[in-house]
Protein backbone atom coordinates (compact mmCIF):
# COMPACT_ATOMS: atom_id res chain seq x y z
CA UNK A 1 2.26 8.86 8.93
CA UNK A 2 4.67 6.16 9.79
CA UNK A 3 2.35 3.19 10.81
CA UNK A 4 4.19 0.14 9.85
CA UNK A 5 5.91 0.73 13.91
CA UNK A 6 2.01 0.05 15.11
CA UNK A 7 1.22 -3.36 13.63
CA UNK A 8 1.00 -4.65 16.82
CA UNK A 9 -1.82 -2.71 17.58
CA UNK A 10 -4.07 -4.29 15.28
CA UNK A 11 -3.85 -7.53 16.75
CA UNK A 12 -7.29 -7.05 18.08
CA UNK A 13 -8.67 -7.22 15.18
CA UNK A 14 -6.43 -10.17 13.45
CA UNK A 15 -6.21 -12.68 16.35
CA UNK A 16 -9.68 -14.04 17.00
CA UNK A 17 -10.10 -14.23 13.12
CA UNK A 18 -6.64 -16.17 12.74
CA UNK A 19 -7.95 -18.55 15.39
CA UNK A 20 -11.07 -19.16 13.75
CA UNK A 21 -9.25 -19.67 10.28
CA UNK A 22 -6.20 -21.51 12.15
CA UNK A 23 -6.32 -24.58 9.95
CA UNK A 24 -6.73 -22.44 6.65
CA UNK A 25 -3.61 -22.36 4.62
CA UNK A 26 -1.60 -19.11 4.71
CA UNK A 27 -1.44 -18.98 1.29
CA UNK A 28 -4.79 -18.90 0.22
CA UNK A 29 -5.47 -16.19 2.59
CA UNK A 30 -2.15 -14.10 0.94
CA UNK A 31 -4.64 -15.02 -2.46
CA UNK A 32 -7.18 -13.56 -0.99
CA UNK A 33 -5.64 -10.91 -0.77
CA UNK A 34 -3.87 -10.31 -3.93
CA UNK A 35 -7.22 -11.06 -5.86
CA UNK A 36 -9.03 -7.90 -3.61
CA UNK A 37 -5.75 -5.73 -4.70
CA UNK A 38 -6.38 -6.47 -8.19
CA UNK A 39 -10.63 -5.47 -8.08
CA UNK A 40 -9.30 -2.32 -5.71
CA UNK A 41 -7.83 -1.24 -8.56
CA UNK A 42 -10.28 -2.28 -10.84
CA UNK A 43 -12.88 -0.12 -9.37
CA UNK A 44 -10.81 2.83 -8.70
CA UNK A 45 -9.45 3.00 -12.35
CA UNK A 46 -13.45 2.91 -13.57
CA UNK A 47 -14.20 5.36 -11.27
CA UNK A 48 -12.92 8.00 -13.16
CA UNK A 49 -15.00 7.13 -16.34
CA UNK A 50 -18.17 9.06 -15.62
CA UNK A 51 -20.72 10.59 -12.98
CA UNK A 52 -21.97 7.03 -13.54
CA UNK A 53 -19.11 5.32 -12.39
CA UNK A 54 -18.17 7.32 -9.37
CA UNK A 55 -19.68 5.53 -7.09
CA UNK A 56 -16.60 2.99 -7.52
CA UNK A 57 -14.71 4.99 -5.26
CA UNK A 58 -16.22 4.01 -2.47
CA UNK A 59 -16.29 0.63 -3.16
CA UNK A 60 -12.91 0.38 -4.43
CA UNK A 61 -11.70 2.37 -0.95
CA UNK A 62 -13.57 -0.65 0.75
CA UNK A 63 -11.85 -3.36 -1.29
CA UNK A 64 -8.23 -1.38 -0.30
CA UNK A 65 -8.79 -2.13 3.35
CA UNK A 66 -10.27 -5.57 3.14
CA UNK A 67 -7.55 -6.34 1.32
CA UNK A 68 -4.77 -4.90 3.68
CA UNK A 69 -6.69 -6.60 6.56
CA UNK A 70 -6.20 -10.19 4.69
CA UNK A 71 -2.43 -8.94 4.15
CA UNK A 72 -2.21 -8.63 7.60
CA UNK A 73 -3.89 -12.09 8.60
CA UNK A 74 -2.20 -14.55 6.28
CA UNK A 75 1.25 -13.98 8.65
CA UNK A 76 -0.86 -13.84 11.77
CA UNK A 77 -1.86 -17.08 10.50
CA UNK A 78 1.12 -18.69 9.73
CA UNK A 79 2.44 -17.81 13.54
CA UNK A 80 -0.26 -19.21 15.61
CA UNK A 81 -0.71 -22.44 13.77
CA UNK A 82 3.33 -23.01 13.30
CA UNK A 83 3.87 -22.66 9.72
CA UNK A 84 5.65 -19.38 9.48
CA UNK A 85 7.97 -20.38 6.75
CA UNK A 86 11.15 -18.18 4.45
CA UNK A 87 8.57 -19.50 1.38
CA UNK A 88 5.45 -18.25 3.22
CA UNK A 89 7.21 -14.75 3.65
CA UNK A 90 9.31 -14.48 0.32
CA UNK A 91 5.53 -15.16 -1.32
CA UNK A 92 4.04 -12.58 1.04
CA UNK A 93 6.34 -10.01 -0.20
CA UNK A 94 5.97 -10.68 -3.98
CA UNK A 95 2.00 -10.47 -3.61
CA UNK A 96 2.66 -7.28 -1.33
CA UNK A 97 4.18 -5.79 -4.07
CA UNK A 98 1.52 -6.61 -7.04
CA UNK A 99 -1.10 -5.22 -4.97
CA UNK A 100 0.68 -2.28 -4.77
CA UNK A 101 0.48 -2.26 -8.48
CA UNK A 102 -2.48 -3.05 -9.17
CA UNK A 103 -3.91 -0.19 -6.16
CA UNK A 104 -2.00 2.54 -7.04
CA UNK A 105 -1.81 1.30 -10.56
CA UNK A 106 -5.59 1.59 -10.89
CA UNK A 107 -4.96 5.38 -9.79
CA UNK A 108 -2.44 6.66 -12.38
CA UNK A 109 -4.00 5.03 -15.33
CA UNK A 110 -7.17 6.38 -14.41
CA UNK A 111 -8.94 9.39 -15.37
CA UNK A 112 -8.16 10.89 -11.60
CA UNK A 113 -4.62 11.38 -12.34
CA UNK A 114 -1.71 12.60 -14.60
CA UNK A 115 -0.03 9.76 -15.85
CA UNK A 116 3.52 11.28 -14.88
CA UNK A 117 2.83 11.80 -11.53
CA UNK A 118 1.40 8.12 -11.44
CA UNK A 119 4.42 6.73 -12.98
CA UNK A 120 6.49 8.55 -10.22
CA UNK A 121 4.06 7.85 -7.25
CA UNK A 122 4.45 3.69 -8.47
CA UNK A 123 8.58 4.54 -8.50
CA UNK A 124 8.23 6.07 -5.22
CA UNK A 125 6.53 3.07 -3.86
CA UNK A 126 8.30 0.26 -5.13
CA UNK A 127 11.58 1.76 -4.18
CA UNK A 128 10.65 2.06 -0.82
CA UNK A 129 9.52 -1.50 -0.56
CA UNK A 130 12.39 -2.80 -2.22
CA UNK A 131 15.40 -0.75 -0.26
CA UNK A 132 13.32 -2.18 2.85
CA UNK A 133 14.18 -6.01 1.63
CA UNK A 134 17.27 -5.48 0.01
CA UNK A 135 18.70 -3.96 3.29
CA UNK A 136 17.93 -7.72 4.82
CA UNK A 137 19.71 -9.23 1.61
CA UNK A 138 23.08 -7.47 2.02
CA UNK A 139 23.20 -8.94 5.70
CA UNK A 140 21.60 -5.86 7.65
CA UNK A 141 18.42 -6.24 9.52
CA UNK A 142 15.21 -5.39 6.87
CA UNK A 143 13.75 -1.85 7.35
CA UNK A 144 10.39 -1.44 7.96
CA UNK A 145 11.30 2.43 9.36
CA UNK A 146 10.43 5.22 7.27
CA UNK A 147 7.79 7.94 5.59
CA UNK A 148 6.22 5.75 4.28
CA UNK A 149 5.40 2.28 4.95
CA UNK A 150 3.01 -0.46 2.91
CA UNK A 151 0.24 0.24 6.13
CA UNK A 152 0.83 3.86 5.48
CA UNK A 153 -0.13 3.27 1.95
CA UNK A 154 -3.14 1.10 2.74
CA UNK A 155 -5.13 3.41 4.87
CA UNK A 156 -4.57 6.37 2.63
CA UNK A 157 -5.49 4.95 -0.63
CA UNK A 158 -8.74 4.33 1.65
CA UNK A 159 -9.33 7.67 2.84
CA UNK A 160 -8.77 9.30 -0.41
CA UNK A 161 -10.64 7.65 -2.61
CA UNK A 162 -13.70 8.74 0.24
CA UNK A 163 -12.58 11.90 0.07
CA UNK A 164 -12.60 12.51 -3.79
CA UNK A 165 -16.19 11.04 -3.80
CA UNK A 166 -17.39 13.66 -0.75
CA UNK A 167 -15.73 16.65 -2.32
CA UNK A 168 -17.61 15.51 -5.47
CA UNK A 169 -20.84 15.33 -4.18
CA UNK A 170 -19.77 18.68 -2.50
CA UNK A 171 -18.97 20.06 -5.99
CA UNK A 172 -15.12 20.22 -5.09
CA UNK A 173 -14.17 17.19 -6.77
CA UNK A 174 -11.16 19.37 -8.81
CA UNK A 175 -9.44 21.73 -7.05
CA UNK A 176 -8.66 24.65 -8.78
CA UNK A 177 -4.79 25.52 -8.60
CA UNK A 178 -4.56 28.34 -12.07
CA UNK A 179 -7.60 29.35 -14.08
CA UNK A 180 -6.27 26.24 -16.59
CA UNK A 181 -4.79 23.97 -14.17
CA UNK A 182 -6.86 21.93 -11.56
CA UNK A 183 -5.99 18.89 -9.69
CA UNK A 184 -8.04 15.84 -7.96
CA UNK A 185 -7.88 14.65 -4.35
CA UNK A 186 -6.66 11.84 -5.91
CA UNK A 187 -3.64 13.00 -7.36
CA UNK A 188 -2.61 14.55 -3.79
CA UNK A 189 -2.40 11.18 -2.60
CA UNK A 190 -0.31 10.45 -5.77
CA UNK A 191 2.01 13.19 -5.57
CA UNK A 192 2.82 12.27 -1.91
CA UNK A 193 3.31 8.56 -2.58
CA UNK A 194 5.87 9.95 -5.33
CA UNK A 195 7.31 12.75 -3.34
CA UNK A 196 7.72 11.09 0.38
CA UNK A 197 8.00 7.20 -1.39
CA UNK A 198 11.34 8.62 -2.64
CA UNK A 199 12.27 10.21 0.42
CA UNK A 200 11.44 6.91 2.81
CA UNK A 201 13.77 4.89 0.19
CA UNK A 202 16.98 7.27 0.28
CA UNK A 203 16.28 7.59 3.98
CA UNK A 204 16.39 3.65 4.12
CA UNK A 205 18.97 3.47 1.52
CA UNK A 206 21.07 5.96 4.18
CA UNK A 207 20.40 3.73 7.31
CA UNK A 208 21.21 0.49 5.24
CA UNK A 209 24.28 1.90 4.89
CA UNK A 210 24.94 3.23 8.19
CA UNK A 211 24.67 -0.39 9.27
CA UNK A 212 26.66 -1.97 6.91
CA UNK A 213 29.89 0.21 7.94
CA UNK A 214 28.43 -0.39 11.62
CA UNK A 215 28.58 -4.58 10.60
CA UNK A 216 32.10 -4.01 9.22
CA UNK A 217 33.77 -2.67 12.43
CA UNK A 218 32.42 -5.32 14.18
């Protein structure tokens, strides 16, 4: 999946709301935002308590996307009423990257996944996010190419979450690997973020590079 080239494509979606909310400060949308992150991972870290508590996938899938969506509409904001801004996008990246935290954080502390492969999945992620901005800061243009990209992340740790809660209802909430080990729906999701999160930043890290020499002969 390599969405983050498709943004455009939502604009459907974002403009007429952005209009409507045209004198609402960006920031408070990007707040908005951040705060939905936060109960995202709220709900999918108690989801994993009990039968009781499963439920809270669903409902902390829902929170993922409404919270991407207001991502998405704080900048589209910011263009059309002319107060796109370095501070407005600097903040926009910080928040991008707590919700990240908090989302996938929810996962690998909860009960849904081994905390290793949570600890590498949040590496995986922040790395790619930050060889993506840190390409800008050395003078080349930011990177937004890759594996995996923040929208990538968005709509999976929507689907999965859905998924986990079907296959339980199915009875195929663990999937059985060895007669002792099993693993969740859940932790697929983790172990790609940690497998192809690493891969999108060396790839990035690879085509910084290629344009810093590139900047040099020039």
């Amino acid at each position: 999946m390599v969405l983050d080239g498709h943004r455009s494509k939502a604009d459907f979606a974002l403009t007429p709301v952005a209009r409507k909310l045209i004198n609402v400060n960006p920031n408070t949308i990007s707040w908005i935002g951040l705060i939905l992150a936060f109960i995202a991972g709220l709900f999918l870290y108690l989801s994993g308590r009990d039968d009781g508590w499963h439920w809270m996938l669903i409902a902390g899938a829902v929170t993922v996307i409404v919270s991407g969506y207001f991502d998405a509409l704080d900048g589209k904001v910011a263009k059309l009423a002319g107060k796109a801004s370095k501070k407005g996008d600097f903040l926009d990246h910080v928040f991008d990257r707590y919700a990240d935290i908090f989302m996938i954080g929810g996962v690998a502390v909860s009960a849904w996944c081994n905390p290793y492969i949570g600890m590498l999945a949040l590496v995986g992620v922040l790395l790619t996010s930050y060889m993506g901005t840190q390409a800008q800061a050395v003078g080349a243009p930011r990177l937004y190419a890759g594996l995996l990209g923040r929208a990538d992340r968005v709509v999976l740790s929507t689907l999965f979450p859905i998924i986990q809660f079907v296959a339980l209802c199915l009875g195929h909430g663990y999937i059985e690997i060895t007669d002792t080990i099993t693993i969740t729906w859940l932790e697929i999701m983790m172990i790609w973020f940690a497998v192809v999160g690493n891969l999108t930043a060396v790839q990035r890290a690879v085509v910084t590079w290629k344009n810093m020499s590139k900047m040099k002969e020039e």
